[in-house]
N, C-alpha and C. Protein backbone atom coordinates (compact mmCIF):
# COMPACT_ATOMS: atom_id res chain seq x y z
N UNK A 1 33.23 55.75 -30.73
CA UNK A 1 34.10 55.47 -31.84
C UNK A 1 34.02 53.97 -32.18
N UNK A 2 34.05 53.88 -33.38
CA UNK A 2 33.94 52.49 -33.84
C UNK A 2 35.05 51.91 -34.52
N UNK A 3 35.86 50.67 -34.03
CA UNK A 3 36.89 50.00 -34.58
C UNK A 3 36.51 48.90 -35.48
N UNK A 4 37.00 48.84 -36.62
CA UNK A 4 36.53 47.68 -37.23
C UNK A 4 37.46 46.66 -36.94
N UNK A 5 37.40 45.12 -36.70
CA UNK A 5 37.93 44.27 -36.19
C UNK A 5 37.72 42.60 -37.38
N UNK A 6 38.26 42.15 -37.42
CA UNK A 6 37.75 40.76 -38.00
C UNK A 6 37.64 39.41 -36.93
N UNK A 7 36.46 38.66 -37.09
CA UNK A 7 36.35 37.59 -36.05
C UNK A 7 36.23 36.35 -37.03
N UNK A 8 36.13 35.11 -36.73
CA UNK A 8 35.83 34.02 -37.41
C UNK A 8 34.58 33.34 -36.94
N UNK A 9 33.01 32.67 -37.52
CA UNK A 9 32.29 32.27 -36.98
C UNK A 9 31.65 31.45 -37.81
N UNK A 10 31.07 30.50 -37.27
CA UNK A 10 31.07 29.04 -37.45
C UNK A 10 29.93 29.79 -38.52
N UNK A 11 29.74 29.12 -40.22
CA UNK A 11 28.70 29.03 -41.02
C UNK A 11 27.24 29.09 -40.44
N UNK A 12 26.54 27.85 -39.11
CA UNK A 12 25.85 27.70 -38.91
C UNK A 12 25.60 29.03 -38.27
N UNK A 13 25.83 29.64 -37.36
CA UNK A 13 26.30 30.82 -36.60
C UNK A 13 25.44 32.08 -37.27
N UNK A 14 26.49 32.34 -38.68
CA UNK A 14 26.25 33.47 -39.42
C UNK A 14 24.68 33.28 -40.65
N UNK A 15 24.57 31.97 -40.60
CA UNK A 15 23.74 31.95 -41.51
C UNK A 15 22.29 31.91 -40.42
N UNK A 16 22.48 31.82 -39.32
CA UNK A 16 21.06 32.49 -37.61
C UNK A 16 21.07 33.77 -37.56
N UNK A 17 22.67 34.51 -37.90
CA UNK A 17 22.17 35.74 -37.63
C UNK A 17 21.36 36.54 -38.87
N UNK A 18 22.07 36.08 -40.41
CA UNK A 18 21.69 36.41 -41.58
C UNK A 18 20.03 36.08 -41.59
N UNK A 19 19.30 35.17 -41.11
CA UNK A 19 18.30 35.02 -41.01
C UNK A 19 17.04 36.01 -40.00
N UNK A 20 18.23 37.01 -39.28
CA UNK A 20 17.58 37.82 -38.42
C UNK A 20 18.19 39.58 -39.24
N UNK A 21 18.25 39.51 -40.33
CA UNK A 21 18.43 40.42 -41.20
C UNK A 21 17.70 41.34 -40.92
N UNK A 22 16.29 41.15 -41.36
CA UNK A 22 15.34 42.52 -41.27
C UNK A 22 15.63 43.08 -39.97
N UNK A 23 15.67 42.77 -39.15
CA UNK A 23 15.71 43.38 -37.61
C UNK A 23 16.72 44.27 -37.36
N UNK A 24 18.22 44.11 -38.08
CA UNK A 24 19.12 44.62 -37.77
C UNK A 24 19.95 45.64 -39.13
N UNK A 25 20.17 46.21 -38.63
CA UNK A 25 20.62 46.87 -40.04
C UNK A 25 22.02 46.48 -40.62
N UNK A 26 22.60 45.91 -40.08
CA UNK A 26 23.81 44.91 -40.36
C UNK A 26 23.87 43.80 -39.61
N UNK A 27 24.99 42.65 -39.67
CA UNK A 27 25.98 41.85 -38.99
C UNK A 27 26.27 42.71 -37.72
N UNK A 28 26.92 43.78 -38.16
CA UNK A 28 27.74 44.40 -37.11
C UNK A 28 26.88 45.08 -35.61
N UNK A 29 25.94 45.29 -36.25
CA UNK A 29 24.36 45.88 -35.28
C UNK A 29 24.30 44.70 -34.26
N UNK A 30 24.44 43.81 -35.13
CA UNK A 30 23.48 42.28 -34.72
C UNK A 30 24.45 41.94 -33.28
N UNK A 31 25.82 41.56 -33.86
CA UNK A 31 27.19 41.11 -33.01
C UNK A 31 27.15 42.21 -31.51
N UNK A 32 27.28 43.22 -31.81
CA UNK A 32 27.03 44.72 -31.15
C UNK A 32 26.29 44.14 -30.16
N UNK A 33 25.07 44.36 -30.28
CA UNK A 33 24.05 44.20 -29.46
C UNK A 33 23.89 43.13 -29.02
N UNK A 34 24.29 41.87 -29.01
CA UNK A 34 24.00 40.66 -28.54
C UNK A 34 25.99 40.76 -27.47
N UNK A 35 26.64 41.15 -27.80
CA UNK A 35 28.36 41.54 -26.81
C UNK A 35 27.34 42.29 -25.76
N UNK A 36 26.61 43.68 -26.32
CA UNK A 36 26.34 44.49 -25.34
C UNK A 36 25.01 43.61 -24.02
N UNK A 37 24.13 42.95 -24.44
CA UNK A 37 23.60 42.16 -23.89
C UNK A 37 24.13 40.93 -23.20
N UNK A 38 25.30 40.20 -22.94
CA UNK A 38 25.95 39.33 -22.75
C UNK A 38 26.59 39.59 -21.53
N UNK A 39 26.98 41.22 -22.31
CA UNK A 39 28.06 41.57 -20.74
C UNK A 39 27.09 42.19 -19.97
N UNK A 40 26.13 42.85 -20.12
CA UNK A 40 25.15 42.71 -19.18
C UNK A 40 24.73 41.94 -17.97
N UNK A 41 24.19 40.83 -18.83
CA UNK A 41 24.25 39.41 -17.71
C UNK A 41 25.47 39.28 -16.70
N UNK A 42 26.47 39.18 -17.97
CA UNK A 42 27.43 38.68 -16.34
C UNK A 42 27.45 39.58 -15.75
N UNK A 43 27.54 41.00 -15.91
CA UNK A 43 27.33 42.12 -14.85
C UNK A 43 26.90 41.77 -13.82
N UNK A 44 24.99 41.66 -14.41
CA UNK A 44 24.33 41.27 -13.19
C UNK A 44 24.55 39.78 -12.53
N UNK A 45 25.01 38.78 -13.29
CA UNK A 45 25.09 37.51 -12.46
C UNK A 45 26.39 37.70 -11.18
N UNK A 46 27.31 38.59 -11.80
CA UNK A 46 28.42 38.92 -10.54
C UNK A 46 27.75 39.94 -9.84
N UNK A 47 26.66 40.49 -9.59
CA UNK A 47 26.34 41.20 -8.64
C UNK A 47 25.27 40.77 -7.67
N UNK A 48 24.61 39.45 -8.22
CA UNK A 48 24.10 38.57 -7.76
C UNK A 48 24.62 37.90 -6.65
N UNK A 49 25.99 37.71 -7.52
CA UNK A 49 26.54 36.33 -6.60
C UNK A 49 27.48 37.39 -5.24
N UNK A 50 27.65 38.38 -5.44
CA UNK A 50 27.99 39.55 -4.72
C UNK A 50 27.21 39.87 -3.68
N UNK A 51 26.00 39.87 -3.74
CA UNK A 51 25.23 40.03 -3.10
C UNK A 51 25.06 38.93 -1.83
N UNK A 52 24.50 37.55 -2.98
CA UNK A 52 24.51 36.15 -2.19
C UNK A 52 25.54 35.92 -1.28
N UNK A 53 27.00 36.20 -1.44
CA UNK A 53 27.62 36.31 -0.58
C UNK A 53 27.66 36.80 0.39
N UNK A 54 27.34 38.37 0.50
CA UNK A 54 27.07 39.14 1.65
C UNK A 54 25.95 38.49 2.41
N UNK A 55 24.93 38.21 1.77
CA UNK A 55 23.85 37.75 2.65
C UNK A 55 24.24 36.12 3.44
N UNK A 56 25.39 35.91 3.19
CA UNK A 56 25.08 34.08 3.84
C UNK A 56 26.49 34.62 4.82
N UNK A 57 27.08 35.33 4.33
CA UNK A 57 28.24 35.95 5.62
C UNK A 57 27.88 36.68 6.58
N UNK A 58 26.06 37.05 6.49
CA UNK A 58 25.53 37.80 7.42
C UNK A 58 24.17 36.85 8.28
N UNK A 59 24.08 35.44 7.43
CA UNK A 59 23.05 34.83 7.66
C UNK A 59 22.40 34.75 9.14
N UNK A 60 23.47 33.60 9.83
CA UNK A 60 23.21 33.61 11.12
C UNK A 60 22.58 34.86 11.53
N UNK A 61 23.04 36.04 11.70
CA UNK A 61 22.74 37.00 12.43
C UNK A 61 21.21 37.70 11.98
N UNK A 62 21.21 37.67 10.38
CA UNK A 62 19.97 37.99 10.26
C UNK A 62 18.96 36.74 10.64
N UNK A 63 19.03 35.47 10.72
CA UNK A 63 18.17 34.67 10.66
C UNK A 63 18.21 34.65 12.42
N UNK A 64 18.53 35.21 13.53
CA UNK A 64 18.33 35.06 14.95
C UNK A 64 17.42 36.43 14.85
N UNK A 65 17.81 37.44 14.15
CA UNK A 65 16.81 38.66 14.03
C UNK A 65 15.51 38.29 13.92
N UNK A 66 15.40 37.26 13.05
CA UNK A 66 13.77 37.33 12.34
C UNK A 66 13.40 36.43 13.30
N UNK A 67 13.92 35.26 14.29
CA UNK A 67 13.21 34.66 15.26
C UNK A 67 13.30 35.51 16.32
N UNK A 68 14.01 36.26 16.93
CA UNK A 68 13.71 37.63 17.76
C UNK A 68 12.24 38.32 17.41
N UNK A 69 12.15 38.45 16.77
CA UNK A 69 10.93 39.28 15.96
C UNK A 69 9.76 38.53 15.72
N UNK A 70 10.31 37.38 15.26
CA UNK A 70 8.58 35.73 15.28
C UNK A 70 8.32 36.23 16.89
N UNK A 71 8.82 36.04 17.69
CA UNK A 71 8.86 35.46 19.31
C UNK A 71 7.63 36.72 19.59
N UNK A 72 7.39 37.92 19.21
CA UNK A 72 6.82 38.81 19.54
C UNK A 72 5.85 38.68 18.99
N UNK A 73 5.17 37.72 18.05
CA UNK A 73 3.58 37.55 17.44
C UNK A 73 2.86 36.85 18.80
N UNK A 74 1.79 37.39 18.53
CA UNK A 74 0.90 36.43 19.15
C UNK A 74 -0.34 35.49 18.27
N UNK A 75 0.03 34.19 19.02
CA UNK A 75 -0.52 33.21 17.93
C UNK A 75 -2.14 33.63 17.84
N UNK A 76 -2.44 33.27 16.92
CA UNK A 76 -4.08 33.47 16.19
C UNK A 76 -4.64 32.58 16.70
């Protein structure tokens, strides 16, 4: 379902997206898809940093693993 809404945006703004006309079949296409792409990112940048977290709250332990595991090569 689609709500129509009013926003305010800077001249310079609308006259970048108006310039990407052919591509989009409106303004509203244009706005759309660049919200839907945006929240994307932060999606993934918070699942990133979600991640990064887990891994440095687990660091120590994985990083004694992987020298447990060096210790068993034999040098070349």
């Amino acid at each position: 379902m689609k709500v129509r809404i009013s926003i305010t945006l800077s001249q310079d703004l609308l006259r970048r997206i108006d310039q990407r006309q052919a591509e989009f079949q409106s303004r509203s296409e244009f706005l759309e898809r660049a919200a839907t792409a945006y929240l994307f990112h932060l999606a993934r940048t918070e699942a990133e940093r979600r991640d990064l977290a887990i891994i440095n709250e687990h660091a120590k332990h994985l990083n004694a693993e992987a020298e447990d595991v060096l210790a068993y090569q034999v040098p070349l």
